[in-house]
Protein backbone atom coordinates (compact mmCIF):
# COMPACT_ATOMS: atom_id res chain seq x y z
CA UNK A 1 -3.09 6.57 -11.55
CA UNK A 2 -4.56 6.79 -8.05
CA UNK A 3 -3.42 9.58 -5.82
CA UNK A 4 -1.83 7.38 -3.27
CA UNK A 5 -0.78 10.25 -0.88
CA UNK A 6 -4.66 10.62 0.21
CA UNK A 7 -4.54 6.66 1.21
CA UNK A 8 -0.38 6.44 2.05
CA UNK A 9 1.47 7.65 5.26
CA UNK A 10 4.36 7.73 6.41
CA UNK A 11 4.52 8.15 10.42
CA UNK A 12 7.89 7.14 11.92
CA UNK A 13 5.83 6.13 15.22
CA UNK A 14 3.80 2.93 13.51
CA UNK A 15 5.94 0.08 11.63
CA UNK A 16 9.32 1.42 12.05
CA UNK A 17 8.51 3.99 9.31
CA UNK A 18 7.74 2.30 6.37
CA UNK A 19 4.06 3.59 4.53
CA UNK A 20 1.28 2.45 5.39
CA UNK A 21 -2.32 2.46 4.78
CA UNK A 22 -3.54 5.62 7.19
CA UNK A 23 -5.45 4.84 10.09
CA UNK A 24 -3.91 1.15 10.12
CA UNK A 25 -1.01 -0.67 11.05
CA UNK A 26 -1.32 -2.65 7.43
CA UNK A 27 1.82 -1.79 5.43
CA UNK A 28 1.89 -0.79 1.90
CA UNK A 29 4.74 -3.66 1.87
CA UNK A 30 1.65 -6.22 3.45
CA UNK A 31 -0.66 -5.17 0.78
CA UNK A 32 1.58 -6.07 -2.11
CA UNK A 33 3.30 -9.05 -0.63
CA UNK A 34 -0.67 -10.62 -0.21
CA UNK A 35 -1.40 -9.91 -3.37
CA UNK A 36 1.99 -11.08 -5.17
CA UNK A 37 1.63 -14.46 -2.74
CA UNK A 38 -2.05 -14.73 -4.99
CA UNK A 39 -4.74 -13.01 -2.39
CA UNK A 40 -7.04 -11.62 -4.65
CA UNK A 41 -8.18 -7.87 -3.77
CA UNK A 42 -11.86 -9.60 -2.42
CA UNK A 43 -10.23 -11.86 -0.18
CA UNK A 44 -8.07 -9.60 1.76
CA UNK A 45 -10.67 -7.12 1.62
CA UNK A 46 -12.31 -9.85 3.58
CA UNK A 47 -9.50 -10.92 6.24
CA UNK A 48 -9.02 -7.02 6.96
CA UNK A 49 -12.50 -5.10 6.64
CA UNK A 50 -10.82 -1.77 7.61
CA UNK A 51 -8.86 -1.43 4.32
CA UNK A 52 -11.14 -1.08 1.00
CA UNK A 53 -9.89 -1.60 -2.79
CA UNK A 54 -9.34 2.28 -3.58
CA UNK A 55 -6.67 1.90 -0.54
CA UNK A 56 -5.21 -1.23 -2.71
CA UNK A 57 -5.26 0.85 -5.81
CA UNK A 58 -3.26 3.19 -3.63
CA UNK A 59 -0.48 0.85 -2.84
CA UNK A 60 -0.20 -0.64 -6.13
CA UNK A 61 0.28 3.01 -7.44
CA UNK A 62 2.72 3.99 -4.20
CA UNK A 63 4.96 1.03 -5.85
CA UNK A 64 4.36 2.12 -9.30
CA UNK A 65 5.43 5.90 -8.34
CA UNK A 66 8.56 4.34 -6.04
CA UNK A 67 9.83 2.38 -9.16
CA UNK A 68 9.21 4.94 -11.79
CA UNK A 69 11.49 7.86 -9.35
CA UNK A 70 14.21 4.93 -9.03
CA UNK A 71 14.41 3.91 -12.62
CA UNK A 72 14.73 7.93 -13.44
CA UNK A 73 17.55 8.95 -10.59
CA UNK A 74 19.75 5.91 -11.95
């Protein structure tokens, strides 16, 4: 699994909190939502050139690591 905390922030100043890719206003929460909705990784690649697919990679596993801590403090 990708180490998501080298692609991840969290900055209370940019998008009300919630993580997102650093050095952009693109949301972790964008990133899956395009590619739930069918984007494939190429084509938003292509619509937003400053994100690449290792950042992808790093949402995918930010969700992965989110799910896996909520599933174990139940």
């Amino acid at each position: 699994m990708i180490q998501f905390n080298k692609y991840i922030e969290l900055n209370t100043e940019k998008r009300f909190g919630r993580p997102i890719i650093k050095g952009t206003r693109i949301s972790v929460y964008d990133v899956l939502s395009w590619l739930s909705n069918g984007m494939t990784r190429k084509e938003i690649i292509t619509d937003y050139p400053e994100i690449n697919e290792n950042q992808i990679n790093a949402c995918l596993s930010f969700a992965a690591n989110k799910e896996q801590r909520h599933l174990y403090a139940s």
